[in-house]
Protein backbone atom coordinates (compact mmCIF):
# COMPACT_ATOMS: atom_id res chain seq x y z
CA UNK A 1 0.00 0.00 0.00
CA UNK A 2 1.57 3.36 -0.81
CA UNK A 3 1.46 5.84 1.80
CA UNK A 4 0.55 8.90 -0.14
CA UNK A 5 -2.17 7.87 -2.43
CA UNK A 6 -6.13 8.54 -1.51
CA UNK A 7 -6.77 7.93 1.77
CA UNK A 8 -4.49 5.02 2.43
CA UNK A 9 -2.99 6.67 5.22
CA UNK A 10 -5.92 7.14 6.91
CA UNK A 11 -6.66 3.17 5.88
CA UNK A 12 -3.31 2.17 7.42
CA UNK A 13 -3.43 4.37 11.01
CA UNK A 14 -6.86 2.82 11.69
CA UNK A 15 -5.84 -0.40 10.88
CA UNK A 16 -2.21 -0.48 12.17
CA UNK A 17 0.56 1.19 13.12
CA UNK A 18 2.43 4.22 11.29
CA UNK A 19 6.23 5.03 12.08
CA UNK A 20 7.88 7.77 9.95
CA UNK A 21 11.69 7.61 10.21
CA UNK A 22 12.52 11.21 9.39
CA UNK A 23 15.85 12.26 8.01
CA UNK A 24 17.29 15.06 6.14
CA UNK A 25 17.04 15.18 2.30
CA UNK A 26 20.91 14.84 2.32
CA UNK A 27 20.50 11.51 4.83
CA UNK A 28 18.50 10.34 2.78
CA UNK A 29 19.84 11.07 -0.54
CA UNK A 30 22.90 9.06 1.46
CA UNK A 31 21.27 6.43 2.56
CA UNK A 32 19.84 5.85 -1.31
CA UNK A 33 22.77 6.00 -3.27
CA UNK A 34 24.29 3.19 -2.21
CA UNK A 35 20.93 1.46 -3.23
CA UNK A 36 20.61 3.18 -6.42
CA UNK A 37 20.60 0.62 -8.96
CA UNK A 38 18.01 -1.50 -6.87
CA UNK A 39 15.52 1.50 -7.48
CA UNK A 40 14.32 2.26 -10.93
CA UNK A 41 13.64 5.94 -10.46
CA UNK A 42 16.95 6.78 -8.54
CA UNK A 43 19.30 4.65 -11.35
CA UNK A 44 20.06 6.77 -13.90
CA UNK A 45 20.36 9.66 -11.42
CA UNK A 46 23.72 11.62 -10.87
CA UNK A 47 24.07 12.74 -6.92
CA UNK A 48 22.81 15.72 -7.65
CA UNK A 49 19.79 14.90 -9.44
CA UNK A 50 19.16 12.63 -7.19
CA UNK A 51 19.25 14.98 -4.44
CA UNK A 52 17.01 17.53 -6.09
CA UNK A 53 14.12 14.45 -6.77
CA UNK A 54 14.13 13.23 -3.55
CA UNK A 55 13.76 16.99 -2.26
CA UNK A 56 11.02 17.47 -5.21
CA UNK A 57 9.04 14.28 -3.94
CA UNK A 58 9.51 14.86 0.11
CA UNK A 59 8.04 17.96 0.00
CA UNK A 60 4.89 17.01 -1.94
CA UNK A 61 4.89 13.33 0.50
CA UNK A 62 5.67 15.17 3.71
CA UNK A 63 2.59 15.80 4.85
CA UNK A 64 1.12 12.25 4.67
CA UNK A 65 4.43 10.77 6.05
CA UNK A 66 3.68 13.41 8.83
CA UNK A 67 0.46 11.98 9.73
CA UNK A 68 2.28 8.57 11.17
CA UNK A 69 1.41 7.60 14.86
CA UNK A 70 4.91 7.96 15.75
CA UNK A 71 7.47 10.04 13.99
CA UNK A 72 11.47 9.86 15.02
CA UNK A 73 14.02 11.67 14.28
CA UNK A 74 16.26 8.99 12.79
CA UNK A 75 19.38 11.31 11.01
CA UNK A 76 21.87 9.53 13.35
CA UNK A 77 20.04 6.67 14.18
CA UNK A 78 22.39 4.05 14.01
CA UNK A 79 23.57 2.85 17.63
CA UNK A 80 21.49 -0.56 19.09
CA UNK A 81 20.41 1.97 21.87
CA UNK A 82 18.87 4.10 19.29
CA UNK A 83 16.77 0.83 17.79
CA UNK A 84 15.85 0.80 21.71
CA UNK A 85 14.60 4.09 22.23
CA UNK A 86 12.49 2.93 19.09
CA UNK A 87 11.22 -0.56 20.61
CA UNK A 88 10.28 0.86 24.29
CA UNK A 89 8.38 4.03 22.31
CA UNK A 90 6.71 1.28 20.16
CA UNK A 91 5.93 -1.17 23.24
CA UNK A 92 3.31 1.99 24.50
CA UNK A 93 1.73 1.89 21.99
CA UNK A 94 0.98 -1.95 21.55
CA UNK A 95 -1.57 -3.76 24.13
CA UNK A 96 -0.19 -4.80 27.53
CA UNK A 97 -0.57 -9.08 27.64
CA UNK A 98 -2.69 -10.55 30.81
């Protein structure tokens, strides 16, 4: 299900749970490139065309991905007690077991 079409992220909050893991465009341009050739729309793509899509495309998406139950700020989010802060935030949110 894609995130930004109709009112899927409405669909996907009321039936699940929503985390947006927000980084810079620059982190994420990053994070990409080393991916490129696995993504269709990102192969072709020097750095810095590459940069100014994924700035192009965030700023029309941001708003949906902003609408996620739980949003973190995830630019230097690589440390295991980083994934932690994630899991306890997530445990909240999920029902307690009897």
């Amino acid at each position: 299900m894609t995130y930004t079409f109709y009112n899927n992220i409405e669909i996907m909050n009321n039936t699940g749970f929503t985390v947006y893991l927000k980084v810079s465009i620059e982190e994420l341009a990053n994070r990409l490139y080393v991916n490129k050739n696995n993504r269709p729309l990102l192969r072709d793509k020097t750095p810095h065309e590459m940069l100014t899509y994924i700035a192009e495309n965030l700023e029309k998406r941001e708003s949906y991905y902003n609408q996620a139950k739980l949003i973190f700020d995830a630019e230097q989010m690589f440390a295991d007690m980083d994934v932690d802060h994630i899991i306890d935030n997530l445990m909240l949110y999920l029902p307690q077991n009897k």
